[in-house]
N, C-alpha and C. Protein backbone atom coordinates (compact mmCIF):
# COMPACT_ATOMS: atom_id res chain seq x y z
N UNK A 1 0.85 -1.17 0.00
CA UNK A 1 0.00 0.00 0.00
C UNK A 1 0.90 1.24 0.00
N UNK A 2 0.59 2.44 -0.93
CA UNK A 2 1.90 3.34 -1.06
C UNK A 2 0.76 4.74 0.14
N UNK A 3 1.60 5.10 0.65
CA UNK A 3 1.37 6.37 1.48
C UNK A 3 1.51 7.76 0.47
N UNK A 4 0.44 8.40 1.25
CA UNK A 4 0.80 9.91 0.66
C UNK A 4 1.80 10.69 1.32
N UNK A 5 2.66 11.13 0.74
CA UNK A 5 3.46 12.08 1.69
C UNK A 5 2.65 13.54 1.56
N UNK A 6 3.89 14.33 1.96
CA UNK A 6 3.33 16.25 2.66
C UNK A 6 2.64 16.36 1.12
N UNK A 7 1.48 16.93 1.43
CA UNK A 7 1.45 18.09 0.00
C UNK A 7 2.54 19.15 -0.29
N UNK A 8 2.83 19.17 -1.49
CA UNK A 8 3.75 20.07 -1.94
C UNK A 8 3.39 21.31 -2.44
N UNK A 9 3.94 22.49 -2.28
CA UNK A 9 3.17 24.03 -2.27
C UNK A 9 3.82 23.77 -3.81
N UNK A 10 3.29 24.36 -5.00
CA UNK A 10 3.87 24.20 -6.51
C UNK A 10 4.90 25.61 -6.14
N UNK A 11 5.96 25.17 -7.15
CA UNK A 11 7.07 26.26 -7.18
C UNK A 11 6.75 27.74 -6.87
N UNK A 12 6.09 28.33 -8.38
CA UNK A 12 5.72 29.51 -8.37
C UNK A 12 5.00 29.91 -7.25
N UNK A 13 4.31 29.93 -6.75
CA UNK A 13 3.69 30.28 -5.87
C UNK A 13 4.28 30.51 -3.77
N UNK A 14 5.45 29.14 -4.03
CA UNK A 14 5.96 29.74 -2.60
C UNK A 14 7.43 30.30 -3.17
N UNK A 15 7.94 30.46 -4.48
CA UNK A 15 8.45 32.11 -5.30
C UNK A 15 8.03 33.12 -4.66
N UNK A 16 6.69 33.40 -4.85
CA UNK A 16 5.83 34.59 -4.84
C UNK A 16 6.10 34.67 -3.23
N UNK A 17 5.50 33.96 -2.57
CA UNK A 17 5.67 34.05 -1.28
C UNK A 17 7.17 34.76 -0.19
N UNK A 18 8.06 34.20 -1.08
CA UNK A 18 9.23 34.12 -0.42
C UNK A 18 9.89 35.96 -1.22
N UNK A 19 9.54 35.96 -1.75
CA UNK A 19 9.86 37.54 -2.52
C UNK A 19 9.07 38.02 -1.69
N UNK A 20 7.94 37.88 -0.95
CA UNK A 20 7.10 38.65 -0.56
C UNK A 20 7.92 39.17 0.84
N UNK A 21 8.04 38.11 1.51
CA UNK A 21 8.91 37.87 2.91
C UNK A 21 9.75 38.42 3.30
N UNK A 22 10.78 38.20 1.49
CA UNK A 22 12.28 39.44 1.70
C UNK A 22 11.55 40.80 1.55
N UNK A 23 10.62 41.59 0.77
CA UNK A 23 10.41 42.82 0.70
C UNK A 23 9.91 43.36 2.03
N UNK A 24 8.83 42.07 2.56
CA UNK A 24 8.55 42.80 3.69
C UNK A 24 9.51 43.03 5.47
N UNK A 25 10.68 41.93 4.72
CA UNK A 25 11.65 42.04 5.88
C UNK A 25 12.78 43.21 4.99
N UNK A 26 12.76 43.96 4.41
CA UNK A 26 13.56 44.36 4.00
C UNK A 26 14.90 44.33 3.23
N UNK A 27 14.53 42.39 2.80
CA UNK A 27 15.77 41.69 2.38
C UNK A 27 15.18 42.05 0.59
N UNK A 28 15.87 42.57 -0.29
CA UNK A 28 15.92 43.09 -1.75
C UNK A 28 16.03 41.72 -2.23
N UNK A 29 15.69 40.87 -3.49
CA UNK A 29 15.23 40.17 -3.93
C UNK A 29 14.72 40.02 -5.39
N UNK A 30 15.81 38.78 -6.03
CA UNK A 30 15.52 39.17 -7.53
C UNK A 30 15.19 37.72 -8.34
N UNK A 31 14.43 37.46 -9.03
CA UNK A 31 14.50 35.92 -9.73
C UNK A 31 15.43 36.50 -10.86
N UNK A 32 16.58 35.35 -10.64
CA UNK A 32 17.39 35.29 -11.33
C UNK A 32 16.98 34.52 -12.55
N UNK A 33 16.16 33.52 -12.32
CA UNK A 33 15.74 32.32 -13.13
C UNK A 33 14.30 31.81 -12.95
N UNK A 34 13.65 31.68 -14.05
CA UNK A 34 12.16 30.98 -13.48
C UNK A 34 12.88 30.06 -14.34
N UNK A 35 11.43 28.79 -12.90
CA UNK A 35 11.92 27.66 -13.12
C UNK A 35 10.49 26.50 -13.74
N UNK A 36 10.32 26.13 -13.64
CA UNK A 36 8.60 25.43 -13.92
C UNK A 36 8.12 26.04 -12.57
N UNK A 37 7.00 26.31 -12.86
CA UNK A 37 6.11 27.13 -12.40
C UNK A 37 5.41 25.99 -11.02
N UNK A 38 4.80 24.96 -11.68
CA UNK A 38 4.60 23.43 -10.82
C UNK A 38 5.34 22.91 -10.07
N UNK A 39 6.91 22.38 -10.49
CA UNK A 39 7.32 21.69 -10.09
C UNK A 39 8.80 21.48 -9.92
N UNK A 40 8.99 23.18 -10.46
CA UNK A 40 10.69 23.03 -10.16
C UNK A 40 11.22 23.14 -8.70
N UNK A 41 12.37 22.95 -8.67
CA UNK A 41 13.04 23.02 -7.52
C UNK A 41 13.92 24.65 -7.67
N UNK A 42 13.99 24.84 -6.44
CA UNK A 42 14.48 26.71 -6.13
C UNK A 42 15.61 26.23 -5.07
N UNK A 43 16.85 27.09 -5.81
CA UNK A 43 18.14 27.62 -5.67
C UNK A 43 17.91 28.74 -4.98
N UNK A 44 18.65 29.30 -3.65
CA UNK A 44 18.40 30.63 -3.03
C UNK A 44 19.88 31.40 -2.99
N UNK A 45 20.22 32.00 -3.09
CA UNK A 45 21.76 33.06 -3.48
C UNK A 45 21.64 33.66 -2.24
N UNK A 46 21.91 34.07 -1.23
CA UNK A 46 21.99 35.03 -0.31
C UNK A 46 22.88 35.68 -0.03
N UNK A 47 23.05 36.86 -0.57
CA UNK A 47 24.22 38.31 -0.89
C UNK A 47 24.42 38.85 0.20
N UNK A 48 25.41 38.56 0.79
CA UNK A 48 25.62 39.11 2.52
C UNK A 48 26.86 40.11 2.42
N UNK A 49 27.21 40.55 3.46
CA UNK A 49 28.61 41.37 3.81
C UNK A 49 29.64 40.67 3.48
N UNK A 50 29.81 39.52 3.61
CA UNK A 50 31.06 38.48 3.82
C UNK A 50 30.92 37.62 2.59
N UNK A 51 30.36 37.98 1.30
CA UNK A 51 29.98 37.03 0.15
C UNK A 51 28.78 36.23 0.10
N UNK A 52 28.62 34.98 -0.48
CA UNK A 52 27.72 35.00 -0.84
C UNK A 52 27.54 33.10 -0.46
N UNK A 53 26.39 32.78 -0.78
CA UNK A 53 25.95 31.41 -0.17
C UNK A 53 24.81 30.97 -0.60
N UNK A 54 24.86 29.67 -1.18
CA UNK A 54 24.08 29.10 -2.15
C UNK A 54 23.07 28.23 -1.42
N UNK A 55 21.93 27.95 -1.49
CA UNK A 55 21.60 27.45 -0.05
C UNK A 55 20.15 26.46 -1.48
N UNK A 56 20.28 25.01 -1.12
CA UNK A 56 19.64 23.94 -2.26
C UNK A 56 18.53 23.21 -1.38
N UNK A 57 17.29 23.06 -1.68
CA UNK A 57 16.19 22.28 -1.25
C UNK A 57 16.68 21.16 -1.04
N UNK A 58 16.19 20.51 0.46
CA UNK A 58 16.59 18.99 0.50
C UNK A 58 15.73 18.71 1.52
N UNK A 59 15.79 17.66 1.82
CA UNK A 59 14.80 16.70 3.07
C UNK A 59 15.93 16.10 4.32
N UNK A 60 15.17 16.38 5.39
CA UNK A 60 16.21 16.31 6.55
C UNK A 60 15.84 14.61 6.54
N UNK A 61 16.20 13.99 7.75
CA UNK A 61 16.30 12.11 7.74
C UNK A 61 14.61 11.74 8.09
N UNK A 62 14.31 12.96 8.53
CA UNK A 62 12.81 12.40 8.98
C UNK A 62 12.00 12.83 8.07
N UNK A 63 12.47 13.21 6.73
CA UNK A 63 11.06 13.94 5.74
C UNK A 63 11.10 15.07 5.27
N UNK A 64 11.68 15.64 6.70
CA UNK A 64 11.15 17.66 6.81
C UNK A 64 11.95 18.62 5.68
N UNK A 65 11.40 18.88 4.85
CA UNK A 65 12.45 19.90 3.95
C UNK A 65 13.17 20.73 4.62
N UNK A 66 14.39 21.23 4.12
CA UNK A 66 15.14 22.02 5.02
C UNK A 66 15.93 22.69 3.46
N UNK A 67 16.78 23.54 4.29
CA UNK A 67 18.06 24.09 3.32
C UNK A 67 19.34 23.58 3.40
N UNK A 68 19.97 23.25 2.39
CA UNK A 68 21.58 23.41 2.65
C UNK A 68 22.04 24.26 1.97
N UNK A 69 23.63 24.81 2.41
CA UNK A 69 24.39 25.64 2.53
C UNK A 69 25.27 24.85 1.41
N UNK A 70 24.84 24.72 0.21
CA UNK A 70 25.16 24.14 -1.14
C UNK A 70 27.21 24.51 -1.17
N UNK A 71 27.15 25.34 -1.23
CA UNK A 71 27.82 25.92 -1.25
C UNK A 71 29.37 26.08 -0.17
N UNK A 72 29.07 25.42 0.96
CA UNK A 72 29.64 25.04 1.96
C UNK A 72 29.33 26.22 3.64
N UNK A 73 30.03 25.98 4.45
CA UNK A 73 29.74 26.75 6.03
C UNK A 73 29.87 28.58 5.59
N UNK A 74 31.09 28.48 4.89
CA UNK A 74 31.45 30.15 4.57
C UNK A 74 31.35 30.74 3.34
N UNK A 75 30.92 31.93 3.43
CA UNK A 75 30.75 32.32 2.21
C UNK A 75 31.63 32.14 1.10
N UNK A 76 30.93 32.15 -0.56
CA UNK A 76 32.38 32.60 -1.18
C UNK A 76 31.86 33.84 -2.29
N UNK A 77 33.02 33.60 -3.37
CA UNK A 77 32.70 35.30 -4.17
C UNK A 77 31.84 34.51 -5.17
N UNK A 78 31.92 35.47 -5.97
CA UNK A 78 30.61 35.58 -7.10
C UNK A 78 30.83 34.46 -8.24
N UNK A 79 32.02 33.93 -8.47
CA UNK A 79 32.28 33.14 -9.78
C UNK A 79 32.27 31.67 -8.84
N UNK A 80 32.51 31.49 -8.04
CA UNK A 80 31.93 30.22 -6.88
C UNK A 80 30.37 29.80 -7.10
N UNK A 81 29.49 31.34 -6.76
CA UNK A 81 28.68 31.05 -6.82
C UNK A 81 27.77 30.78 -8.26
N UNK A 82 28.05 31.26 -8.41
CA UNK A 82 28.05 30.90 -9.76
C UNK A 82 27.92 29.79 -10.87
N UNK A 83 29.09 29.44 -10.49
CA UNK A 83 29.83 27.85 -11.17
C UNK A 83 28.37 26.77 -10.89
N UNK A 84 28.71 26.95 -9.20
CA UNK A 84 27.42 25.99 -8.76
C UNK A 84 25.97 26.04 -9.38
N UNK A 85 25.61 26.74 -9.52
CA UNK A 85 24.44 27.20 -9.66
C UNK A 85 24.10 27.04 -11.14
N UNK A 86 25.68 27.15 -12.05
CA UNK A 86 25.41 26.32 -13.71
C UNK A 86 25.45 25.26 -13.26
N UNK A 87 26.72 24.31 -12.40
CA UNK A 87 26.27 22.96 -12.43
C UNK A 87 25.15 22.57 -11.91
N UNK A 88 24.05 22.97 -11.61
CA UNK A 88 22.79 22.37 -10.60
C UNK A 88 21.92 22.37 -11.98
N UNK A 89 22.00 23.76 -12.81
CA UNK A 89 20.86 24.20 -13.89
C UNK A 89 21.08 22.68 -14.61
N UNK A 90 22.35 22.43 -15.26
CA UNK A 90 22.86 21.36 -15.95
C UNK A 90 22.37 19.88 -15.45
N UNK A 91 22.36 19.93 -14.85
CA UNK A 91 21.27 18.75 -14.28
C UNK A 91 19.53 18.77 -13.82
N UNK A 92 19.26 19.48 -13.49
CA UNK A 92 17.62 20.16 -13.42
C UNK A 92 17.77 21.59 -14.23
N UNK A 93 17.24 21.64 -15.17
CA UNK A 93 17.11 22.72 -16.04
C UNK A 93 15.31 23.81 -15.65
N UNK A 94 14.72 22.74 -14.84
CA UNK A 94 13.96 23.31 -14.37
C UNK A 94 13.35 24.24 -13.11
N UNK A 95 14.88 24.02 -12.58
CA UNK A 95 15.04 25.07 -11.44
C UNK A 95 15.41 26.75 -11.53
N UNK A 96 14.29 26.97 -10.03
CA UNK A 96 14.42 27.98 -9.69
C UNK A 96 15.25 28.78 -9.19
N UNK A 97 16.15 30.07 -9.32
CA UNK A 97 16.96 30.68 -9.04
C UNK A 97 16.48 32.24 -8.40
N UNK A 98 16.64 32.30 -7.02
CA UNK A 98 16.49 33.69 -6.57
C UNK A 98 17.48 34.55 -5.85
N UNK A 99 17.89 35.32 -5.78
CA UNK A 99 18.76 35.59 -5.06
C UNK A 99 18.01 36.90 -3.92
N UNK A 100 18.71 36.75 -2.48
CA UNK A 100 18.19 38.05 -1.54
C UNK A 100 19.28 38.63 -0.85
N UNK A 101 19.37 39.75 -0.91
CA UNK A 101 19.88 40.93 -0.55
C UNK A 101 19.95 40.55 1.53
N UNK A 102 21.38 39.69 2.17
CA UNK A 102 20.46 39.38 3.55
C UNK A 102 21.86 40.19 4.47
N UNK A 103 21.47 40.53 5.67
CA UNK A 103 22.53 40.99 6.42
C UNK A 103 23.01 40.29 7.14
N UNK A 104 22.36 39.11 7.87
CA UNK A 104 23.26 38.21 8.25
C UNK A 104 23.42 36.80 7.62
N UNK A 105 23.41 36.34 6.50
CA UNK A 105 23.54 35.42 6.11
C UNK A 105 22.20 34.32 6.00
N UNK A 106 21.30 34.50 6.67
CA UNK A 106 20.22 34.24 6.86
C UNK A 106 18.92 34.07 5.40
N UNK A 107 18.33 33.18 5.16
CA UNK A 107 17.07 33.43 3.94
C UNK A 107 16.08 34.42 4.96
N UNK A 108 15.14 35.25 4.58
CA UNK A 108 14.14 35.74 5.06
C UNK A 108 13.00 34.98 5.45
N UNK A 109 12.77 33.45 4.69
CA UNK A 109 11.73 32.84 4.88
C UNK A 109 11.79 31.85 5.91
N UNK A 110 11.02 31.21 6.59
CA UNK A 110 11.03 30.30 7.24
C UNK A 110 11.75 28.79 6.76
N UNK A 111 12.33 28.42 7.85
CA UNK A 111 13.09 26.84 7.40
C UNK A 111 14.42 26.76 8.18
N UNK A 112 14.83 25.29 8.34
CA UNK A 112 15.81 24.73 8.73
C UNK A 112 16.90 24.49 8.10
N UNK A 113 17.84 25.28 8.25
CA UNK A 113 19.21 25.62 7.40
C UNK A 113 20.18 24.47 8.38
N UNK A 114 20.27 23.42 6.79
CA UNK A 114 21.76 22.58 7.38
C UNK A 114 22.48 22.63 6.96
């Protein structure tokens, strides 16, 4: 017998959401890339003081979506980020790309950063 897992919010729409979050926290915010509107997966860029940090959708051991820090613990510069972010397109071409304007390193939206 197969189980349903979480409902999934479709791309575009927790996009919209999460642009909404940085404007209203004051974090600036740009789609770099639309991705399928349904069902892509979203890349987050977060442009800090100390560089920059790539942060990739994933599922923690129990299910729970979370973030990683794609990119590694510390920031890096712009052609780092970069690189990554062609190699991810190159394999899902249907991902989402946003980047936010953050002061401490932080996404604006809610979630568990590993």
């Amino acid at each position: 017998m197969e189980t349903m897992g979480e409902p999934r919010i479709k791309a575009g729409l927790w996009v919209q959401m999460a642009l909404r979050m940085g404007q209203a926290d004051g974090r600036f915010a740009a789609v770099l890339r639309r991705g399928d509107s349904d069902s892509g997966g979203i890349l987050t860029v977060l442009r800090g003081r100390r560089g920059l940090s790539v942060l990739s959708q994933v599922r923690t051991s129990d299910g729970q979506p979370a973030w990683l820090r794609a990119t590694g613990p510390d920031p890096v510069d712009q052609a780092t980020a970069d690189a990554y972010v062609a190699r991810q397109l190159s394999f899902d071409p249907d991902l989402w790309v946003l980047e936010f304007e953050v002061p401490d390193d932080m996404p604006p939206f809610d979630g568990k950063v590993v």
